[in-house]
PDB file of N, CA and C in Angstrom:
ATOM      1  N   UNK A   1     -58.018 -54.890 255.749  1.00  0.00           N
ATOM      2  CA  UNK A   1     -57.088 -55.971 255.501  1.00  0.00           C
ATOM      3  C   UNK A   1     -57.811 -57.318 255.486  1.00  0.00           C
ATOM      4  N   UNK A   2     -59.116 -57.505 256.116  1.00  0.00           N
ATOM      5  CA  UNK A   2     -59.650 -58.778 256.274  1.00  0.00           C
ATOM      6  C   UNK A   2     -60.578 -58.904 254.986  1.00  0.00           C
ATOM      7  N   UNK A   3     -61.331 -57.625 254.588  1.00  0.00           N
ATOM      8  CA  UNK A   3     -61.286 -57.931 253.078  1.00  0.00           C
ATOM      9  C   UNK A   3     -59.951 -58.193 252.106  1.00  0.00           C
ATOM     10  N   UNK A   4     -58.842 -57.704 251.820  1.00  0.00           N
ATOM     11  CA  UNK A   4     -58.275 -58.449 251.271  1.00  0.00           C
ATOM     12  C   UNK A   4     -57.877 -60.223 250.995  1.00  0.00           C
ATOM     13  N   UNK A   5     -57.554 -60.827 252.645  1.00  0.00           N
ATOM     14  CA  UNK A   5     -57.446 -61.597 252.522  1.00  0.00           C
ATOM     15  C   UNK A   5     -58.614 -62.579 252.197  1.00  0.00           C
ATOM     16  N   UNK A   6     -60.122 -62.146 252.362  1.00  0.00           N
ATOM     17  CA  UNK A   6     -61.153 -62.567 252.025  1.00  0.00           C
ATOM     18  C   UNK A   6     -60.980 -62.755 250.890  1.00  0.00           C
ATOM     19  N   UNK A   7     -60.628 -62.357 249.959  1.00  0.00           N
ATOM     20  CA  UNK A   7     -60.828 -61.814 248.668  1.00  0.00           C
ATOM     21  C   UNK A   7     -59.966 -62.440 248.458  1.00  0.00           C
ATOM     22  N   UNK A   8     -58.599 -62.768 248.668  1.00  0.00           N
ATOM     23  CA  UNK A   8     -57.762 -63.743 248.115  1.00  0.00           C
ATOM     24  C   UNK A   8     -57.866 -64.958 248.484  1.00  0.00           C
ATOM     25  N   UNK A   9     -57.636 -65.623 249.423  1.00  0.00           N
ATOM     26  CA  UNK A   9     -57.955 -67.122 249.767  1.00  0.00           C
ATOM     27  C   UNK A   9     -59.285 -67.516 249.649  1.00  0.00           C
ATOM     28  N   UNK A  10     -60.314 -66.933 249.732  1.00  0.00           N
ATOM     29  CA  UNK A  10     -61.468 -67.699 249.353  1.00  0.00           C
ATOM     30  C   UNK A  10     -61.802 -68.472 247.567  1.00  0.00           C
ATOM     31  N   UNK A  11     -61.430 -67.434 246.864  1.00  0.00           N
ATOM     32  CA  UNK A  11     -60.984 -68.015 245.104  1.00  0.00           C
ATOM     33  C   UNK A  11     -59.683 -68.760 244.929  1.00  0.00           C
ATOM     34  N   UNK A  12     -58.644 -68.745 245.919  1.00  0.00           N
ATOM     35  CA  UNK A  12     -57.569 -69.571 245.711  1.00  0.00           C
ATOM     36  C   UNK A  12     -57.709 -70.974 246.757  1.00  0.00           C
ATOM     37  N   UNK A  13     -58.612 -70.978 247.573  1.00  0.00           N
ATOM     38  CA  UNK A  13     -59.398 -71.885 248.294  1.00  0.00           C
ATOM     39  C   UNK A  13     -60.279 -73.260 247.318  1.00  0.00           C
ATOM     40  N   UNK A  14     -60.596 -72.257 246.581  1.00  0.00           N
ATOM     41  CA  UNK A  14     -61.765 -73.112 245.412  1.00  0.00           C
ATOM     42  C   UNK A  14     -61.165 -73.325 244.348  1.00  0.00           C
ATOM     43  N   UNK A  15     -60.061 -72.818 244.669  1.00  0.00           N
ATOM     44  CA  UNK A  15     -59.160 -73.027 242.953  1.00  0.00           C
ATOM     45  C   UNK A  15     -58.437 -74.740 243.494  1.00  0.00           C
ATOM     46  N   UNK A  16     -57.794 -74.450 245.031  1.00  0.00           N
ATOM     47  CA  UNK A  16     -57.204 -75.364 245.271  1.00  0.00           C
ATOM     48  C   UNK A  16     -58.435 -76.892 245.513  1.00  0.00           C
ATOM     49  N   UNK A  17     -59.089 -76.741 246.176  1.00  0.00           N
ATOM     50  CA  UNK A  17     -60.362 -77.909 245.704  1.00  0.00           C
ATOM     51  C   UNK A  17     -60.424 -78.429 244.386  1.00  0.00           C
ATOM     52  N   UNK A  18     -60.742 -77.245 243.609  1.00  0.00           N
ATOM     53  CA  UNK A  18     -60.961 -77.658 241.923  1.00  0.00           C
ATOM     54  C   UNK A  18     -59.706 -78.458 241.235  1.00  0.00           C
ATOM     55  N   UNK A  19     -58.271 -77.954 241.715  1.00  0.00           N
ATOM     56  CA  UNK A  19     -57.626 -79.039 241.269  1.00  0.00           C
ATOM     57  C   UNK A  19     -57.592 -80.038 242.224  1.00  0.00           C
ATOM     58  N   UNK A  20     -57.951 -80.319 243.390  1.00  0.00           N
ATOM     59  CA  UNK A  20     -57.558 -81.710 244.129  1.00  0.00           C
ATOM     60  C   UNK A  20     -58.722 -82.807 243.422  1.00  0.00           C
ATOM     61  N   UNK A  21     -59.781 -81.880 243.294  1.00  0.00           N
ATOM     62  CA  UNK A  21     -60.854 -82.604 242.986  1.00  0.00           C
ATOM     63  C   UNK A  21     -60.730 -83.345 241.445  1.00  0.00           C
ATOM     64  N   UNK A  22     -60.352 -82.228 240.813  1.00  0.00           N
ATOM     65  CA  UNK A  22     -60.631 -82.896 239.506  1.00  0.00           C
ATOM     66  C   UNK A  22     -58.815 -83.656 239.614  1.00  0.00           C
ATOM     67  N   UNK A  23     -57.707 -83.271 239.879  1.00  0.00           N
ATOM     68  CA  UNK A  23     -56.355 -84.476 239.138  1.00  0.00           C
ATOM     69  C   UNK A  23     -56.591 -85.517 239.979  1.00  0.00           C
ATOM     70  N   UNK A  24     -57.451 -85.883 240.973  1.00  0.00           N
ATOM     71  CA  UNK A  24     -57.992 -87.259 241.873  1.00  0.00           C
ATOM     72  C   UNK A  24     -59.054 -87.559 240.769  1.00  0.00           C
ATOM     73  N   UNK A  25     -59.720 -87.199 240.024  1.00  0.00           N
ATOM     74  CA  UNK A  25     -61.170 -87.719 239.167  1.00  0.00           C
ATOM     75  C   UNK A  25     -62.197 -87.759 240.346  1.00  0.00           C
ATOM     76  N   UNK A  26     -62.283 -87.243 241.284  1.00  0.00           N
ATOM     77  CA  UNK A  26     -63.422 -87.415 242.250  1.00  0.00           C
ATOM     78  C   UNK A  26     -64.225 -86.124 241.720  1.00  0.00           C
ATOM     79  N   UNK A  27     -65.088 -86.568 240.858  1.00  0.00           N
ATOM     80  CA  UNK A  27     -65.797 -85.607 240.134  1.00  0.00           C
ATOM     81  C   UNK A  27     -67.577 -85.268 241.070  1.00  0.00           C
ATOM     82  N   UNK A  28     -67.401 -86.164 241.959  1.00  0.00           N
ATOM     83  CA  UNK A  28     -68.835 -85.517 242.908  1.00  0.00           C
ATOM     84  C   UNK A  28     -70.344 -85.330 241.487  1.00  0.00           C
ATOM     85  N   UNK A  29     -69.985 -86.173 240.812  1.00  0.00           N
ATOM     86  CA  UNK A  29     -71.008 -86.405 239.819  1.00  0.00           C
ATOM     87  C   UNK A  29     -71.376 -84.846 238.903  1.00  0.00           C
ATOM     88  N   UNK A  30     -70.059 -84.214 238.837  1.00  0.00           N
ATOM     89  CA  UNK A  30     -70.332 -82.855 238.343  1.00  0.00           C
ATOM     90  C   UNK A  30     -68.867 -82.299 237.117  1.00  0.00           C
ATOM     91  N   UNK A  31     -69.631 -82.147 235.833  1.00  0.00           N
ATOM     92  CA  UNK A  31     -68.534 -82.162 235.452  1.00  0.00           C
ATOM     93  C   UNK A  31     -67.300 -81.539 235.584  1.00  0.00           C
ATOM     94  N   UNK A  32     -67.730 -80.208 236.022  1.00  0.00           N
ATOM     95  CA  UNK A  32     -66.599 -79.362 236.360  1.00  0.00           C
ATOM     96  C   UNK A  32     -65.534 -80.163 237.139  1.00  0.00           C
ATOM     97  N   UNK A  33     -65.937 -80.938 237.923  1.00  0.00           N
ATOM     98  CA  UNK A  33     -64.406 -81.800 238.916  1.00  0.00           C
ATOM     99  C   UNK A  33     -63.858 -82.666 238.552  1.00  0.00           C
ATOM    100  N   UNK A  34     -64.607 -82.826 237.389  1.00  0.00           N
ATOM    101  CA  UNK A  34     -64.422 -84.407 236.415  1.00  0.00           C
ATOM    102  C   UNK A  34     -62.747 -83.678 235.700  1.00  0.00           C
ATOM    103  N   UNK A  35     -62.272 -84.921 235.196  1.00  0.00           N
ATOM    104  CA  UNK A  35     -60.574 -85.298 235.025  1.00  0.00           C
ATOM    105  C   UNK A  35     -60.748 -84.730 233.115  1.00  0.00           C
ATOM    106  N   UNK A  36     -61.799 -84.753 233.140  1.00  0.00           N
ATOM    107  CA  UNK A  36     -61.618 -84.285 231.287  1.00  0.00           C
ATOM    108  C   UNK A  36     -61.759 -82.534 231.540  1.00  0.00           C
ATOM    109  N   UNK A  37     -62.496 -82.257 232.319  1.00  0.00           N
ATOM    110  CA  UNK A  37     -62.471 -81.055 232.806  1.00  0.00           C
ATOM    111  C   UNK A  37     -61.169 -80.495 232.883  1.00  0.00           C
ATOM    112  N   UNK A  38     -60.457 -80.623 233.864  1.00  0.00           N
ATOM    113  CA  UNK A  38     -58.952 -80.846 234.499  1.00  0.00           C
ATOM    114  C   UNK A  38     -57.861 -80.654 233.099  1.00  0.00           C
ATOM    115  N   UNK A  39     -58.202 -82.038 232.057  1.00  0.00           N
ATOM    116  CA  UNK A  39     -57.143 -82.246 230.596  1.00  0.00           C
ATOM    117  C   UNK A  39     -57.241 -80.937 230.221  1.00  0.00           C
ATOM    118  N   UNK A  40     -59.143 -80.850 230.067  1.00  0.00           N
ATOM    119  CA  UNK A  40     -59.161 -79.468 228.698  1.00  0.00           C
ATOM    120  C   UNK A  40     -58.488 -78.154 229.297  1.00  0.00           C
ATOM    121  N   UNK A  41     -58.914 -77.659 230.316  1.00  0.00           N
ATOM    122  CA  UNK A  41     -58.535 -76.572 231.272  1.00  0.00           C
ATOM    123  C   UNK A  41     -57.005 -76.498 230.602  1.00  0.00           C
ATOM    124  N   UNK A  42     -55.999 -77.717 231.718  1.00  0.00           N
ATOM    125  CA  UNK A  42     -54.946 -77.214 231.085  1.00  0.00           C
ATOM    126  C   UNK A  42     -54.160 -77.743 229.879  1.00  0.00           C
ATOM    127  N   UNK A  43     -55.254 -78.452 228.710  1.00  0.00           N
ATOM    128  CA  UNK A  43     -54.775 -78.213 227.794  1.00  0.00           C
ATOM    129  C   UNK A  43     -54.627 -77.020 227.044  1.00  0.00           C
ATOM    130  N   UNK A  44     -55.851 -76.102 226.707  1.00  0.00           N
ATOM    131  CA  UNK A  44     -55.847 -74.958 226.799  1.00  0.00           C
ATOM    132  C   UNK A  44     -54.972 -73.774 227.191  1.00  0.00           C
ATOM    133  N   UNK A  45     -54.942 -74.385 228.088  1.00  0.00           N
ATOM    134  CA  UNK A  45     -53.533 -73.110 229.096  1.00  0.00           C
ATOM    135  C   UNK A  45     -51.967 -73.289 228.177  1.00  0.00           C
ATOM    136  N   UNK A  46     -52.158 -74.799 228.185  1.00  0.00           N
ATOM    137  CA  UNK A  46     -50.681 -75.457 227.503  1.00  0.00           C
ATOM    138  C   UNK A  46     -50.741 -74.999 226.129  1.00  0.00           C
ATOM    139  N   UNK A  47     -51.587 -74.539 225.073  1.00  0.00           N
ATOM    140  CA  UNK A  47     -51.375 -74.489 223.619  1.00  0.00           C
ATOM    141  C   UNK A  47     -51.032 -72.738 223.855  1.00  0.00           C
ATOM    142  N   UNK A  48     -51.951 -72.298 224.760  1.00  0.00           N
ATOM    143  CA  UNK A  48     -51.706 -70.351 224.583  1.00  0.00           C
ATOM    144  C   UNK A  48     -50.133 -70.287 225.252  1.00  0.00           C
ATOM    145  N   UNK A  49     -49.596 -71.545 226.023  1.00  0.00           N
ATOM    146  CA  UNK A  49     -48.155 -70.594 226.339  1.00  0.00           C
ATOM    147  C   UNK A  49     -47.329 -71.342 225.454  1.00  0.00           C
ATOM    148  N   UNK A  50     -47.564 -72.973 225.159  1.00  0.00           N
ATOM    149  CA  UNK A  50     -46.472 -73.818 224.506  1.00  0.00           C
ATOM    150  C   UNK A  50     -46.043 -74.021 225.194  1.00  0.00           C
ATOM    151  N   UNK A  51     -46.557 -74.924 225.880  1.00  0.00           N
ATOM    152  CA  UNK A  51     -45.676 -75.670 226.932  1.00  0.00           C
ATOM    153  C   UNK A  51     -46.417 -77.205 226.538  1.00  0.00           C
ATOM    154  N   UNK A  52     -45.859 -77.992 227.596  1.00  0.00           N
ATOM    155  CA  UNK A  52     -46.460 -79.097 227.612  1.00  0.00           C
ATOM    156  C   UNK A  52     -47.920 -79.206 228.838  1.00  0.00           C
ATOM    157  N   UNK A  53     -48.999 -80.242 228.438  1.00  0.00           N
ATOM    158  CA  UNK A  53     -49.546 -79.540 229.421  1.00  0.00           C
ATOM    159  C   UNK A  53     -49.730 -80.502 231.064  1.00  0.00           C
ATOM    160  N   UNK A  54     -48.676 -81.060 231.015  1.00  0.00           N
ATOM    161  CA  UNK A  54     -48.255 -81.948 232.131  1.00  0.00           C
ATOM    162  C   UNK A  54     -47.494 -80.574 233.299  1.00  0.00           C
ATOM    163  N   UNK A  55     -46.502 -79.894 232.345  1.00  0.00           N
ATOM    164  CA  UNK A  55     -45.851 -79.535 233.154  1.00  0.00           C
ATOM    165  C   UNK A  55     -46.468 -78.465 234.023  1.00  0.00           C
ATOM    166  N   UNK A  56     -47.867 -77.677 233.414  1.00  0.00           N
ATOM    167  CA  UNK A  56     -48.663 -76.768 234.306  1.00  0.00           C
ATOM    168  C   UNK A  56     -49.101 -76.927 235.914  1.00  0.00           C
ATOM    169  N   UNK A  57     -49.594 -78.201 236.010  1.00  0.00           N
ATOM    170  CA  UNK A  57     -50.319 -78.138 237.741  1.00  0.00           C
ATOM    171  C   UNK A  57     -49.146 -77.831 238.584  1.00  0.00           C
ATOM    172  N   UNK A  58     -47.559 -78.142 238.440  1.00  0.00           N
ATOM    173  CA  UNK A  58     -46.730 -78.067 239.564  1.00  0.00           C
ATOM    174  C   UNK A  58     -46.326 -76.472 239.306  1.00  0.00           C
ATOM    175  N   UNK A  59     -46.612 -76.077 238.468  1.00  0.00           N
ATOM    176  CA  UNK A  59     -46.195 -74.449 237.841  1.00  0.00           C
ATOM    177  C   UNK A  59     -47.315 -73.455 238.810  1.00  0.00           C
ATOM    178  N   UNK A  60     -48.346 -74.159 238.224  1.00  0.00           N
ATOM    179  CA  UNK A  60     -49.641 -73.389 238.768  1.00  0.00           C
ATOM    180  C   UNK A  60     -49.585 -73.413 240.858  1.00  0.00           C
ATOM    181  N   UNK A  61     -49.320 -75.087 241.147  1.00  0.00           N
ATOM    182  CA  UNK A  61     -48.784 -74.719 242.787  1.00  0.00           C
ATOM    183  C   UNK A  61     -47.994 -74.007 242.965  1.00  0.00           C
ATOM    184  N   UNK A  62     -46.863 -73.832 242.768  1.00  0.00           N
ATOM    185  CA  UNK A  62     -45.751 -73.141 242.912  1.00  0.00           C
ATOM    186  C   UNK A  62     -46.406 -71.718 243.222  1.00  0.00           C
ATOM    187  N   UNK A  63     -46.666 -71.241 241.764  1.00  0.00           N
ATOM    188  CA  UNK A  63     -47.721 -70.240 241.942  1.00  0.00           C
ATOM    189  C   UNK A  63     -48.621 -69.831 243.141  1.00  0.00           C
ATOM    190  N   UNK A  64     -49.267 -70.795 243.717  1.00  0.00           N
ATOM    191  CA  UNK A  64     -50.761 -70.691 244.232  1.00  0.00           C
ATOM    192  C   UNK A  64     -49.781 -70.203 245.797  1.00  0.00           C
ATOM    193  N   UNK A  65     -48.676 -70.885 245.809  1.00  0.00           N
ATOM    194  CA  UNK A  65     -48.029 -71.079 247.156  1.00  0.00           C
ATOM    195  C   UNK A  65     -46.996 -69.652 247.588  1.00  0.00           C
ATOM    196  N   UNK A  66     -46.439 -69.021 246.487  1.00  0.00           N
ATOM    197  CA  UNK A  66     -45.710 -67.617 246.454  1.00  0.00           C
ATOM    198  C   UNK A  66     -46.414 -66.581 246.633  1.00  0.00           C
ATOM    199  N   UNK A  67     -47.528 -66.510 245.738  1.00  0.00           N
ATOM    200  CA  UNK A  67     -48.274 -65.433 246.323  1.00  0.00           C
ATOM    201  C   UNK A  67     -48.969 -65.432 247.405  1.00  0.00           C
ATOM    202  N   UNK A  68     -49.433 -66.406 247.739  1.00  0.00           N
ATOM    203  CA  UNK A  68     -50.055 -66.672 249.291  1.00  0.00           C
ATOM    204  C   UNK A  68     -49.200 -66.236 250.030  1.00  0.00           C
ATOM    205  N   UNK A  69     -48.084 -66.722 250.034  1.00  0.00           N
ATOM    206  CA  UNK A  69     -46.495 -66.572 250.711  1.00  0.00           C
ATOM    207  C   UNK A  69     -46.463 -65.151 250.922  1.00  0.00           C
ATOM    208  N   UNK A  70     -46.674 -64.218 249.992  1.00  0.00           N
ATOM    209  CA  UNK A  70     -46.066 -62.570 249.487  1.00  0.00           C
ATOM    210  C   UNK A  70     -47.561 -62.123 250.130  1.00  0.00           C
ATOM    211  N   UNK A  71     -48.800 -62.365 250.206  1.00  0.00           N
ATOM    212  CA  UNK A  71     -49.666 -61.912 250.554  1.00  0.00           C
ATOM    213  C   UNK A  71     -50.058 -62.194 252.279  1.00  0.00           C
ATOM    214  N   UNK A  72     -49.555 -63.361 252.785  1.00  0.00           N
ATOM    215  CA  UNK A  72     -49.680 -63.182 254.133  1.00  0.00           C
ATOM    216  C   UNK A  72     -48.213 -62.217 254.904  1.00  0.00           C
ATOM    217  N   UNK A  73     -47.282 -62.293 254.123  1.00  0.00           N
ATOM    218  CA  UNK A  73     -46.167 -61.331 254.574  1.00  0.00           C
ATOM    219  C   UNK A  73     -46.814 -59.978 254.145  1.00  0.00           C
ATOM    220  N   UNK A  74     -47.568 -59.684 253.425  1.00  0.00           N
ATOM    221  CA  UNK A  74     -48.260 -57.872 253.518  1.00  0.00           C
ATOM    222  C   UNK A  74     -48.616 -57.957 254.722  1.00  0.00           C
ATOM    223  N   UNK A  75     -49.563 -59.036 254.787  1.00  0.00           N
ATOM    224  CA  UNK A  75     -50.412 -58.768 256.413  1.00  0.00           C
ATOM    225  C   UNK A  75     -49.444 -59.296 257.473  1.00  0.00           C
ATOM    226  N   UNK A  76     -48.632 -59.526 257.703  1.00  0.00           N
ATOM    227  CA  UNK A  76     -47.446 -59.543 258.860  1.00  0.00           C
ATOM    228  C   UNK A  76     -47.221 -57.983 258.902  1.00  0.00           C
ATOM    229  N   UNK A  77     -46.629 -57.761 257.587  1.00  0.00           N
ATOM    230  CA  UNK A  77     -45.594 -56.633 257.869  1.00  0.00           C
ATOM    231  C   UNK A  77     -46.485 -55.175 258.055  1.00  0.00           C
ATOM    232  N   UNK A  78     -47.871 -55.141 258.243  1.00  0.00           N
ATOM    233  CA  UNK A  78     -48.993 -54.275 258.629  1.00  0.00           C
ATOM    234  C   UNK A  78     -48.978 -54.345 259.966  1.00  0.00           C
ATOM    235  N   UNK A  79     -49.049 -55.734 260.467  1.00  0.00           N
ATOM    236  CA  UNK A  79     -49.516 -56.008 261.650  1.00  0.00           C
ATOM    237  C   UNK A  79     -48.450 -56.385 262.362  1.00  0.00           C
ATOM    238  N   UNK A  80     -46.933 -55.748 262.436  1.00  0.00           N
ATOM    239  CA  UNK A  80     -46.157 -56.238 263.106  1.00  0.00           C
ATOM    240  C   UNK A  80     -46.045 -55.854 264.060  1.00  0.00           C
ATOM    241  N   UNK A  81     -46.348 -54.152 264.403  1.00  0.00           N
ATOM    242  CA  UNK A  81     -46.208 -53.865 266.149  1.00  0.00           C
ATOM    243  C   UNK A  81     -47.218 -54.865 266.443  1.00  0.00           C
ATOM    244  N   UNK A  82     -48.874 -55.756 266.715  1.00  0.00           N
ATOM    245  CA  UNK A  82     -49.393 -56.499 267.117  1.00  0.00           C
ATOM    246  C   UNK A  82     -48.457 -57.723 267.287  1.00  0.00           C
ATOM    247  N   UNK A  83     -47.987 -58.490 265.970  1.00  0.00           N
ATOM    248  CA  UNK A  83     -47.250 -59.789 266.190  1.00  0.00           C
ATOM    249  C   UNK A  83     -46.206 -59.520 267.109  1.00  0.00           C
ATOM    250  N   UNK A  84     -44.987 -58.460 267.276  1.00  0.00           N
ATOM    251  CA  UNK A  84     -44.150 -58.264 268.400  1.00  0.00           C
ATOM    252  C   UNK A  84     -44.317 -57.754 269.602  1.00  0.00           C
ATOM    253  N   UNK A  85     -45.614 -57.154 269.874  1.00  0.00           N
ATOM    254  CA  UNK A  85     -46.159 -57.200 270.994  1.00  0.00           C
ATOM    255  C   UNK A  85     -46.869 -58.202 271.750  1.00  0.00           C
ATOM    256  N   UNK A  86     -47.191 -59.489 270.620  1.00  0.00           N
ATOM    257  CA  UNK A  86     -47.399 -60.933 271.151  1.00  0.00           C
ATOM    258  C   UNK A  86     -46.451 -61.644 271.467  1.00  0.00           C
ATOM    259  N   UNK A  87     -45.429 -61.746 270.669  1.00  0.00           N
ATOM    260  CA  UNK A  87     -44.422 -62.645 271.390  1.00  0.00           C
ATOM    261  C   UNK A  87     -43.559 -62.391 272.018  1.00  0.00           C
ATOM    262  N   UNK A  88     -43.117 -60.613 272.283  1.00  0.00           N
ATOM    263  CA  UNK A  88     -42.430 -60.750 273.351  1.00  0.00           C
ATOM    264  C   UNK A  88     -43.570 -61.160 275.232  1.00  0.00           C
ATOM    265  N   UNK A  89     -44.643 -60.478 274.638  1.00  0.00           N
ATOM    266  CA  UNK A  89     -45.454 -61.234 276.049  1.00  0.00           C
ATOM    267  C   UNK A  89     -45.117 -62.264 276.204  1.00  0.00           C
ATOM    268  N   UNK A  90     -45.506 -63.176 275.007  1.00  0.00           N
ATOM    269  CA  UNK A  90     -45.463 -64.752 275.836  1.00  0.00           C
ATOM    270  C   UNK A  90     -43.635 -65.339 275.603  1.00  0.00           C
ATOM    271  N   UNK A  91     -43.296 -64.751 275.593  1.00  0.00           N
ATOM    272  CA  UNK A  91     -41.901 -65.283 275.582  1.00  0.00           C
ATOM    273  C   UNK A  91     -41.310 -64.674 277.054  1.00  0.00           C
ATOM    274  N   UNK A  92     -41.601 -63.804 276.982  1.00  0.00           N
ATOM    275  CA  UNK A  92     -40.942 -63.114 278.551  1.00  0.00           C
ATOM    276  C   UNK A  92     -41.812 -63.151 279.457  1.00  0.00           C
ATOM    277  N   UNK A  93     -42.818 -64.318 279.636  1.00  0.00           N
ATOM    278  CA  UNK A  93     -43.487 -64.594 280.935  1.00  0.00           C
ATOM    279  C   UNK A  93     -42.535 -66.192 281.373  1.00  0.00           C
ATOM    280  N   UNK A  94     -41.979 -66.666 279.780  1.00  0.00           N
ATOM    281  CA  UNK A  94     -41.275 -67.961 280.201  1.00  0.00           C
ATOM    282  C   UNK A  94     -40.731 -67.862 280.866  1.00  0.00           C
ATOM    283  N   UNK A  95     -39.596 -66.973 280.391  1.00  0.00           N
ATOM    284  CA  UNK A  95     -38.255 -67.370 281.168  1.00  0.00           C
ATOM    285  C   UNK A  95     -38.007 -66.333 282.427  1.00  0.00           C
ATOM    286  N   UNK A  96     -39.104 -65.584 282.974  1.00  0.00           N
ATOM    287  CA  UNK A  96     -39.091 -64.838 284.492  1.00  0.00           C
ATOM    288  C   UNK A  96     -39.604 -65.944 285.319  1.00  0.00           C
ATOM    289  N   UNK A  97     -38.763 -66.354 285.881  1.00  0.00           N
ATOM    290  CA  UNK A  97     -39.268 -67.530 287.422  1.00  0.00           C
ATOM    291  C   UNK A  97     -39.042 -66.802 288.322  1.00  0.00           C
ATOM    292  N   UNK A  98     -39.850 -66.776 289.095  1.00  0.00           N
ATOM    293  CA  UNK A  98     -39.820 -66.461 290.520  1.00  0.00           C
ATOM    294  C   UNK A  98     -39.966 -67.726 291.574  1.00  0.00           C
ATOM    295  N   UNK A  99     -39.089 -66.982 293.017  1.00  0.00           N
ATOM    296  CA  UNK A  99     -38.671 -68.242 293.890  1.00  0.00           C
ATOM    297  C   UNK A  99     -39.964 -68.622 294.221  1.00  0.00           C
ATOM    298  N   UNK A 100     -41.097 -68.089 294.597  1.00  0.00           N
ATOM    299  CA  UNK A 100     -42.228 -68.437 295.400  1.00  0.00           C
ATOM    300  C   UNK A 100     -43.107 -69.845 294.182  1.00  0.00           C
ATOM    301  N   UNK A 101     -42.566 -69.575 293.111  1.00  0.00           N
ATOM    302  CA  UNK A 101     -43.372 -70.564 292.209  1.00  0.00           C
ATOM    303  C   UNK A 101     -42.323 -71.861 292.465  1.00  0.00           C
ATOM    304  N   UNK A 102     -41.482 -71.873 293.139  1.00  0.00           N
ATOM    305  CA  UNK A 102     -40.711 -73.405 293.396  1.00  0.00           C
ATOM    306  C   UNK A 102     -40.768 -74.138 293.922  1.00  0.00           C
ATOM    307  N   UNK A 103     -40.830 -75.282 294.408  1.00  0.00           N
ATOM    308  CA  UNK A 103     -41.263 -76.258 295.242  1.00  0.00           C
ATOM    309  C   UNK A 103     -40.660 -76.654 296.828  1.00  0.00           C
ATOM    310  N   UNK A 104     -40.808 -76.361 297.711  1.00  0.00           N
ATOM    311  CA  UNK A 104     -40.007 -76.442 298.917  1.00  0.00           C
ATOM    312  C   UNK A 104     -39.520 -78.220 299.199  1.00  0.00           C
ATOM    313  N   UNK A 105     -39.638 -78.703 297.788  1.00  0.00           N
ATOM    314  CA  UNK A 105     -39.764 -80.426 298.320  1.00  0.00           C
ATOM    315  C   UNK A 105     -38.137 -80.194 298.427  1.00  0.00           C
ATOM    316  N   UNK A 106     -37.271 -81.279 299.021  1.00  0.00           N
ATOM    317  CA  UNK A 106     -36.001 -81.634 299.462  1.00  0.00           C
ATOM    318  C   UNK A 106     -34.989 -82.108 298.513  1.00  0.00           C
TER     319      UNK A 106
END
């Protein structure tokens, strides 16, 4: 499972850089991060679907953010006897008080 998620967030890691980098123009003196980079990319993208190509980067988050979404819920729903064997621990150490932990002040 830790290869999977390796394997997914590390390219959607660099995907997400590549657009912060390039729709800011902080191109780090390289063209790939550069903002013409960024146009052509999704102009490109915009002529193969017909769209406009403004409307892609919030399409493409949306995107980047659902499957992340759908892919850390695989690894929940693998690892759920672990996650419910964590929080009922720390949830049911809260609310057991015992008298000896109370303060004899007045």
């Amino acid at each position: 499972m830790r290869w999977l998620l390796s394997l997914w967030f590390l390219p959607i890691g660099f995907l997400v850089l590549w657009l912060t980098l390039a729709s800011n123009d902080l191109s780090l003196g390289l063209h790939f991060f550069s903002r013409d980079m960024y146009d052509t990319v999704f102009g490109v993208y915009a002529n193969v679907l017909g769209v406009a190509p403004e409307t892609l980067p919030p399409l493409v988050v949306r995107a980047l953010i659902l499957d992340s979404l759908i892919v850390l819920a695989l690894y929940a729903l693998r690892r759920r006897k672990a996650i419910v064997g964590f929080l009922r621990e720390r949830y049911s150490s809260r609310n057991s008080v015992s008298l000896d932990n109370l303060s004899k002040a007045p």
